[in-house]
N, C-alpha and C. Protein backbone atom coordinates (compact mmCIF):
# COMPACT_ATOMS: atom_id res chain seq x y z
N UNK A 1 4.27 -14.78 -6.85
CA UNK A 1 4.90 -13.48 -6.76
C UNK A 1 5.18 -12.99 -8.17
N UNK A 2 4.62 -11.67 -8.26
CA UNK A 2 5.28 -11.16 -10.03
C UNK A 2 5.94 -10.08 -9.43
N UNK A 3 7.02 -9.76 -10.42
CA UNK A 3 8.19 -9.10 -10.19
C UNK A 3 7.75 -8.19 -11.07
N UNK A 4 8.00 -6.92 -10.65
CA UNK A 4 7.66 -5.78 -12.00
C UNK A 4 8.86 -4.76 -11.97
N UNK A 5 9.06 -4.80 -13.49
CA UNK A 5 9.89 -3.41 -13.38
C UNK A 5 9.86 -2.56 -14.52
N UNK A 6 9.83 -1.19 -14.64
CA UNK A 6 9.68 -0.18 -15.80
C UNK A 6 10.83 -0.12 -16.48
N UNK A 7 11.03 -0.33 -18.02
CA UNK A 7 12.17 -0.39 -18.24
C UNK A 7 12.87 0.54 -19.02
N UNK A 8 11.72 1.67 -18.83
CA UNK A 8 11.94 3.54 -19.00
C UNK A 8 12.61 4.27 -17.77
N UNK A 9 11.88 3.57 -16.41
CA UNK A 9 12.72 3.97 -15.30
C UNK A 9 14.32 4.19 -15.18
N UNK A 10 14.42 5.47 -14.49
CA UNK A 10 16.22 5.58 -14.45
C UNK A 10 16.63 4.50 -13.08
N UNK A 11 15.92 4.03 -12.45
CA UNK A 11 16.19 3.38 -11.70
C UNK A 11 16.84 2.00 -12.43
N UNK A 12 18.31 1.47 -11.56
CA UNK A 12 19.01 0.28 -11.97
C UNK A 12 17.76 -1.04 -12.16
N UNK A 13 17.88 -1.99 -13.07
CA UNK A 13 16.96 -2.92 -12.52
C UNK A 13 17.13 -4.16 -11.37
N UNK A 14 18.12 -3.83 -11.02
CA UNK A 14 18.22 -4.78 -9.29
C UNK A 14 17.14 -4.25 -9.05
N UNK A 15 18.01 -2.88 -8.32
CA UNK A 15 17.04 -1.97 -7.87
C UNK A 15 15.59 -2.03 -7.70
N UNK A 16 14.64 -2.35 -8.79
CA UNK A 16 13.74 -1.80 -9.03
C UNK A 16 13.28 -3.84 -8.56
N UNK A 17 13.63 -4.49 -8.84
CA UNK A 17 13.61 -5.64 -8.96
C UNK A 17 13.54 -6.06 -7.11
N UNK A 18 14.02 -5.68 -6.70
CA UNK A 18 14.44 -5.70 -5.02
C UNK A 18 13.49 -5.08 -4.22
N UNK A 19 12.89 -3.84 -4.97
CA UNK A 19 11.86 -2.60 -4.60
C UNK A 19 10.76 -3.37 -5.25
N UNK A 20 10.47 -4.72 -5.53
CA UNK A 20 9.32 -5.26 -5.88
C UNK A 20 9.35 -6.39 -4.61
N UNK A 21 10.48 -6.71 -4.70
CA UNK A 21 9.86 -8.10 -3.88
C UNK A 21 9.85 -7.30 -2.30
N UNK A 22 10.04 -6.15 -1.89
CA UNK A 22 10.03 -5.68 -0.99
C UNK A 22 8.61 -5.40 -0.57
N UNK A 23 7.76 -4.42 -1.70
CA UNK A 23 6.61 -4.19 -2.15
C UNK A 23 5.84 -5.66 -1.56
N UNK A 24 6.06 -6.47 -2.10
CA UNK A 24 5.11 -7.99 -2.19
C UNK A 24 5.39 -8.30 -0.49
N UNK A 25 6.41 -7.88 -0.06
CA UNK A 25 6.48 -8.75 1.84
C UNK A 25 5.79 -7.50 2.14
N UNK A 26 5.81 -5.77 2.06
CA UNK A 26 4.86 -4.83 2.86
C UNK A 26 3.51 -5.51 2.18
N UNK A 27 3.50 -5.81 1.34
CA UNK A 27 1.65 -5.92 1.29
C UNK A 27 0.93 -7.71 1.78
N UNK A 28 2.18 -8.31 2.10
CA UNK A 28 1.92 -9.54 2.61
C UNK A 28 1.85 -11.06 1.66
N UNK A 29 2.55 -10.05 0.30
CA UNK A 29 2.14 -11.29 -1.04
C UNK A 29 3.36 -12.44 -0.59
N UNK A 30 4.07 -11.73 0.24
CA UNK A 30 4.91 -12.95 0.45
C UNK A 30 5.64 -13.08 2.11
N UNK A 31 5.50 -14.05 2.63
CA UNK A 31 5.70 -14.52 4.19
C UNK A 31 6.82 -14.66 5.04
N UNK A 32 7.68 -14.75 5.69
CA UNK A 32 8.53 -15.58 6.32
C UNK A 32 8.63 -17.11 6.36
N UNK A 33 9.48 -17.27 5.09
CA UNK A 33 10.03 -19.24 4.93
C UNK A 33 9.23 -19.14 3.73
N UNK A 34 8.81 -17.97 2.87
CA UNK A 34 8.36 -18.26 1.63
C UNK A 34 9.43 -18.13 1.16
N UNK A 35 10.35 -19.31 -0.53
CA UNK A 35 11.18 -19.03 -1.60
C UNK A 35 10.65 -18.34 -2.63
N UNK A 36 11.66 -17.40 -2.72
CA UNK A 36 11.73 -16.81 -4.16
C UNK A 36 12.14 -17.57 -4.94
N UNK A 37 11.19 -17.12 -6.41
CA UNK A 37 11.51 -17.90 -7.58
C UNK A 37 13.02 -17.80 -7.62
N UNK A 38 13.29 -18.98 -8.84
CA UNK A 38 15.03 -18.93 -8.76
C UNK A 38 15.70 -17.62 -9.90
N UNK A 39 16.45 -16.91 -9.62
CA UNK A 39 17.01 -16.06 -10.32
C UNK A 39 16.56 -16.43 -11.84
N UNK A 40 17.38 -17.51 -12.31
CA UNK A 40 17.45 -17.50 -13.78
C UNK A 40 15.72 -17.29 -13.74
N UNK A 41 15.16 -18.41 -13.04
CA UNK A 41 13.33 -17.97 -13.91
C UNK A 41 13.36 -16.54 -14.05
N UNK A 42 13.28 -15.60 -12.81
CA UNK A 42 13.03 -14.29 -13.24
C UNK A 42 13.96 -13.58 -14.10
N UNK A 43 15.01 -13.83 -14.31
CA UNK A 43 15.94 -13.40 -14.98
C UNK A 43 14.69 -13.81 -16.89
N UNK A 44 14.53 -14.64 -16.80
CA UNK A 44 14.05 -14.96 -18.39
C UNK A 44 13.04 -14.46 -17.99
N UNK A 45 12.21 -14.69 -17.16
CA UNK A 45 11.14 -14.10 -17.32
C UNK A 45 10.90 -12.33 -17.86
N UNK A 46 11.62 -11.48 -17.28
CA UNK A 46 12.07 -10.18 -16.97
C UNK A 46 12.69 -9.98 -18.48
N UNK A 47 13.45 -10.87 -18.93
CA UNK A 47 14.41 -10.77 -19.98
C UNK A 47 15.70 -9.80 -19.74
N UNK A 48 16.48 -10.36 -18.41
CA UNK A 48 17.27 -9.20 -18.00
C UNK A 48 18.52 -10.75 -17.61
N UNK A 49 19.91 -10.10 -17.69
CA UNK A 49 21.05 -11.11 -16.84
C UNK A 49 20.69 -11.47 -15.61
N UNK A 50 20.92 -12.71 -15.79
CA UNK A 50 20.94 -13.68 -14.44
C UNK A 50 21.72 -12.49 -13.03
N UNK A 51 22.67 -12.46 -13.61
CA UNK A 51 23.36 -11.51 -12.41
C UNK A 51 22.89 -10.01 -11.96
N UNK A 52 22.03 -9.50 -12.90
CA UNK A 52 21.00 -8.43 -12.30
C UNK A 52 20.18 -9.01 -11.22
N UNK A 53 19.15 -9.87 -11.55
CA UNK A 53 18.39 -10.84 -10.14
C UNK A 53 19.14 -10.77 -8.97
N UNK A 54 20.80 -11.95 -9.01
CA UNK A 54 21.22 -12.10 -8.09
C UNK A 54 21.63 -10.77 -6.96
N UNK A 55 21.86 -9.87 -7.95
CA UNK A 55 22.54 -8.51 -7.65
C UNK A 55 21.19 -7.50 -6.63
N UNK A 56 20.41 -7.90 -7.04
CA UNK A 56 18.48 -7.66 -6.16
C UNK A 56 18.75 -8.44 -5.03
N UNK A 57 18.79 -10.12 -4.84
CA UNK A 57 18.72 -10.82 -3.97
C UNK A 57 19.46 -10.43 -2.83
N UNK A 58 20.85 -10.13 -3.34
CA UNK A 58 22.57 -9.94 -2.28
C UNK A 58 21.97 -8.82 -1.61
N UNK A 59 21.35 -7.53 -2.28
CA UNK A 59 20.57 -5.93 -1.80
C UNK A 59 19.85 -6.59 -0.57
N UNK A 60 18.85 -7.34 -0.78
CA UNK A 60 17.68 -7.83 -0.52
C UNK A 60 18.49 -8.58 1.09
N UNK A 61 19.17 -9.73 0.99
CA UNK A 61 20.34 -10.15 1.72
C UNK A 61 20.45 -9.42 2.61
N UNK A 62 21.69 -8.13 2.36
CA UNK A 62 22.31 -7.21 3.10
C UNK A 62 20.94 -6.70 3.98
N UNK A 63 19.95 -6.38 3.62
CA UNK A 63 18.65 -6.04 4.18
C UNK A 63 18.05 -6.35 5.03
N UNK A 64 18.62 -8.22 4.98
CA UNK A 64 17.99 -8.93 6.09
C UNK A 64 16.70 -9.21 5.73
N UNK A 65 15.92 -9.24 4.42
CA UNK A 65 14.85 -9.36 4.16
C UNK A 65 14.90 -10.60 3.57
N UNK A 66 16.21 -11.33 2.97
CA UNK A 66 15.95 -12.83 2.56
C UNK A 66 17.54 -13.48 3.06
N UNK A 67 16.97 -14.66 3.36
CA UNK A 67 18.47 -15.36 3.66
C UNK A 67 18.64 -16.03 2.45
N UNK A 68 19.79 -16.60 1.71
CA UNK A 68 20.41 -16.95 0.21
C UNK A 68 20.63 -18.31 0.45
N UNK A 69 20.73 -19.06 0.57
CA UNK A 69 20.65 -20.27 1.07
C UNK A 69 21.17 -21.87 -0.03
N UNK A 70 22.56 -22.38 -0.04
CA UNK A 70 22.69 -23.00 -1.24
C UNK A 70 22.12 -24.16 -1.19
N UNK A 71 21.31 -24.76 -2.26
CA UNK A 71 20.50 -25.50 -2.73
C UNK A 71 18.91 -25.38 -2.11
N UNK A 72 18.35 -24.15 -1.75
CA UNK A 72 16.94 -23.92 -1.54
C UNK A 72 17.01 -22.22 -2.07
N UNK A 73 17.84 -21.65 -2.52
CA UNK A 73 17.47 -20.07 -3.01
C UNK A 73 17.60 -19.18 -1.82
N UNK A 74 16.67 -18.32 -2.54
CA UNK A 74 16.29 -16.84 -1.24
C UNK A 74 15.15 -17.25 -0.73
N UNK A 75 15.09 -17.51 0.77
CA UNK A 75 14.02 -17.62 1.34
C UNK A 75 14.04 -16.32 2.30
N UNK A 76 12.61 -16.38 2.48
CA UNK A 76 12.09 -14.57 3.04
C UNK A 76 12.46 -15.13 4.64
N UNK A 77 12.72 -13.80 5.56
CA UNK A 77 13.48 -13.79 6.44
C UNK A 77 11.85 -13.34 7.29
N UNK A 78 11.59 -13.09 8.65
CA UNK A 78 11.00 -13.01 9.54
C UNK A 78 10.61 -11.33 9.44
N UNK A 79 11.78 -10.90 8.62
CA UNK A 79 11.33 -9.23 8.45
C UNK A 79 10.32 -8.97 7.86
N UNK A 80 9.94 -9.90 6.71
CA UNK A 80 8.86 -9.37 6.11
C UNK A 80 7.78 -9.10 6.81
N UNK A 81 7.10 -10.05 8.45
CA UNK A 81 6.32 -9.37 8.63
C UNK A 81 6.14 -8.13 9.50
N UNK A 82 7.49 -7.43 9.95
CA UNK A 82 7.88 -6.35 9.63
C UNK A 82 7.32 -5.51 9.03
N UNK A 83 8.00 -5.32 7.75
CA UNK A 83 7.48 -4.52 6.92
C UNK A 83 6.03 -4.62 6.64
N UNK A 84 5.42 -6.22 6.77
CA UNK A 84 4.14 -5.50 6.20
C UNK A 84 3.52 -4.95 7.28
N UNK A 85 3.47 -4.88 9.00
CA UNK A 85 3.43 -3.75 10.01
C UNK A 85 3.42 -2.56 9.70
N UNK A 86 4.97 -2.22 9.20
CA UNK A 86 5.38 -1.24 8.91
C UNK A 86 4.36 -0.63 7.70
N UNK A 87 4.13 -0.99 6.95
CA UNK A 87 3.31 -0.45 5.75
C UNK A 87 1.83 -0.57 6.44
N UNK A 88 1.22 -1.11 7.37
CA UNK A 88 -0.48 -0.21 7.78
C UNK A 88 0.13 0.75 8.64
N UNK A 89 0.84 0.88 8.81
CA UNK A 89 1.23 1.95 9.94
C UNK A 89 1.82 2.73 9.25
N UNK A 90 2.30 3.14 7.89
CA UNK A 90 2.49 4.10 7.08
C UNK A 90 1.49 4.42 6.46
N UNK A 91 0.48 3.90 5.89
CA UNK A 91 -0.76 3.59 5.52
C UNK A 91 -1.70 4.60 6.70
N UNK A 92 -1.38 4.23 7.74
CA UNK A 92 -2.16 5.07 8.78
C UNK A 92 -1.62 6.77 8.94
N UNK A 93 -0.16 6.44 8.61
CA UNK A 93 -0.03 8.08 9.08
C UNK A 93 -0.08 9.08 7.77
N UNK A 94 0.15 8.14 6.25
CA UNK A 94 -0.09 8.60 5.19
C UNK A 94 -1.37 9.48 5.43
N UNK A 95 -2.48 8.37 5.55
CA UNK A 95 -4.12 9.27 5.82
C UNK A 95 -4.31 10.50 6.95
N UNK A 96 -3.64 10.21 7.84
CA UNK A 96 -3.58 11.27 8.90
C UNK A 96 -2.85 12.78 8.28
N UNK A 97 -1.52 12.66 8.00
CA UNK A 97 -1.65 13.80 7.18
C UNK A 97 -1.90 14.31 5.94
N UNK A 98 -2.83 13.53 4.85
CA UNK A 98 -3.46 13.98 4.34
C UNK A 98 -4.65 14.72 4.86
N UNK A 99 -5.55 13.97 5.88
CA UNK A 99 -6.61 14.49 6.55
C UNK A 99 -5.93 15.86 6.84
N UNK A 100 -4.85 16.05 7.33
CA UNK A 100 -4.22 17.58 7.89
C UNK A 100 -3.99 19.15 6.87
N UNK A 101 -4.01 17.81 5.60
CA UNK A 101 -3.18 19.07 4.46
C UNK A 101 -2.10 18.91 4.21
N UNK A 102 -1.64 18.15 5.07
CA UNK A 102 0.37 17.95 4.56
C UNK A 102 0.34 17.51 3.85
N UNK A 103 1.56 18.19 2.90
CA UNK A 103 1.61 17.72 1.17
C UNK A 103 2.72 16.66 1.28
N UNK A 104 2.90 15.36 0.50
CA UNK A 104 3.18 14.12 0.64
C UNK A 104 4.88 14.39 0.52
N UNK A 105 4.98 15.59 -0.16
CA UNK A 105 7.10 15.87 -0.08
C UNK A 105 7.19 16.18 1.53
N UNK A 106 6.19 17.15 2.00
CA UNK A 106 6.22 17.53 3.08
C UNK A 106 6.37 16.21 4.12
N UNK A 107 5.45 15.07 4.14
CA UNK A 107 5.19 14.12 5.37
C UNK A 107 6.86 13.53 4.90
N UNK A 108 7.21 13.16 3.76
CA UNK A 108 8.19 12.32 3.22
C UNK A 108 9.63 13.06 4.06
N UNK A 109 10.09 14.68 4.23
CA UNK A 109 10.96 14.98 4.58
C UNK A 109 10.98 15.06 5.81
N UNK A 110 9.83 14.80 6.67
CA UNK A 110 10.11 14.80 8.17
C UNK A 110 10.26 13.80 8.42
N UNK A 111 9.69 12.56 7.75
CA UNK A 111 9.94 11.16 8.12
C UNK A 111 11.51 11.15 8.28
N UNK A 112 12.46 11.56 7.09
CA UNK A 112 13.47 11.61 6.57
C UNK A 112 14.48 12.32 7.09
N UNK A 113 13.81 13.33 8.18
CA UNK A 113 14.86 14.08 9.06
C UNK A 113 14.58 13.36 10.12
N UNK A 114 13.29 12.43 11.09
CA UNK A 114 13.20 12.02 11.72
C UNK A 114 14.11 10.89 12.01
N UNK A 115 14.07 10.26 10.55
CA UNK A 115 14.94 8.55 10.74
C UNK A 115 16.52 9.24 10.79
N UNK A 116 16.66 10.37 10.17
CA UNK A 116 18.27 10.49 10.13
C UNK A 116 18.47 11.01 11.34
N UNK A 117 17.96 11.88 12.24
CA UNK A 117 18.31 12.13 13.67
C UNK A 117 18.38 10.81 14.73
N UNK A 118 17.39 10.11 14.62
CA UNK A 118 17.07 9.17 15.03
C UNK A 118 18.30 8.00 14.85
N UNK A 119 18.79 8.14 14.26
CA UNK A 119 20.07 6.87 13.55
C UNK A 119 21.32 7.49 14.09
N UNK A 120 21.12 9.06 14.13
CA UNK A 120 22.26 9.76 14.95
C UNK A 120 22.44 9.68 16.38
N UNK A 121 21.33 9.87 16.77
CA UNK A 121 21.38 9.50 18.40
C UNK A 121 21.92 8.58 19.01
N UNK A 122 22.41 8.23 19.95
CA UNK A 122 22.64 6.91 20.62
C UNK A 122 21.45 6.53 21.62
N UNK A 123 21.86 5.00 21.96
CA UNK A 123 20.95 4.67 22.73
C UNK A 123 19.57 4.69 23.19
């Protein structure tokens, strides 16, 4: 797994750090009961505080995308293959409305009124 992050981006680097290993379970680089490297490695690796990593992982955690686990790390949770579902099937409707003409702010804000109605509703 490589971790990438821009370090021009205004984005925090948890953030961006969390939005990678997320990236790597939608595209399948990483499984359910796969460990993440241990903080400090990526932490040196990255050249960023140990507690930025952890501060990705806890995100990542709350997400349900890794369980934290003391003396084995972050191991990936069952969601990932989830998400990587979720990503051919965004993948699919991405192409569909391009095929249409819908411009990508456009598909992005209906998704975005869809999930927020959708979260409003009950039952």
């Amino acid at each position: 797994m490589l971790v990438r992050i821009d370090p021009e981006s205004e984005a925090p680097l948890f953030a961006q750090i969390a939005a990678s290993v997320r990236a790597d379970a939608a595209a399948g680089r990483v499984r359910p009961g796969d460990r993440l490297p241990a903080a400090r490695d990526i932490a040196a690796a990255l050249g960023v505080n140990v507690h930025t990593v952890l501060h990705a992982y806890q995100d990542l955690r709350d997400e349900g995308l890794v369980e934290l686990r003391r003396g084995r790390g972050a191991v990936v949770t069952g969601q990932a293959a989830t998400l990587e579902t979720l990503h051919h099937d965004i993948q699919d409707l991405v192409a569909r409305a391009h095929a249409a003409g819908l411009p990508p702010d456009a598909l992005a804000a209906l998704v975005k009124e869809i999930a927020t109605h959708d979260n409003r509703t009950p039952g």
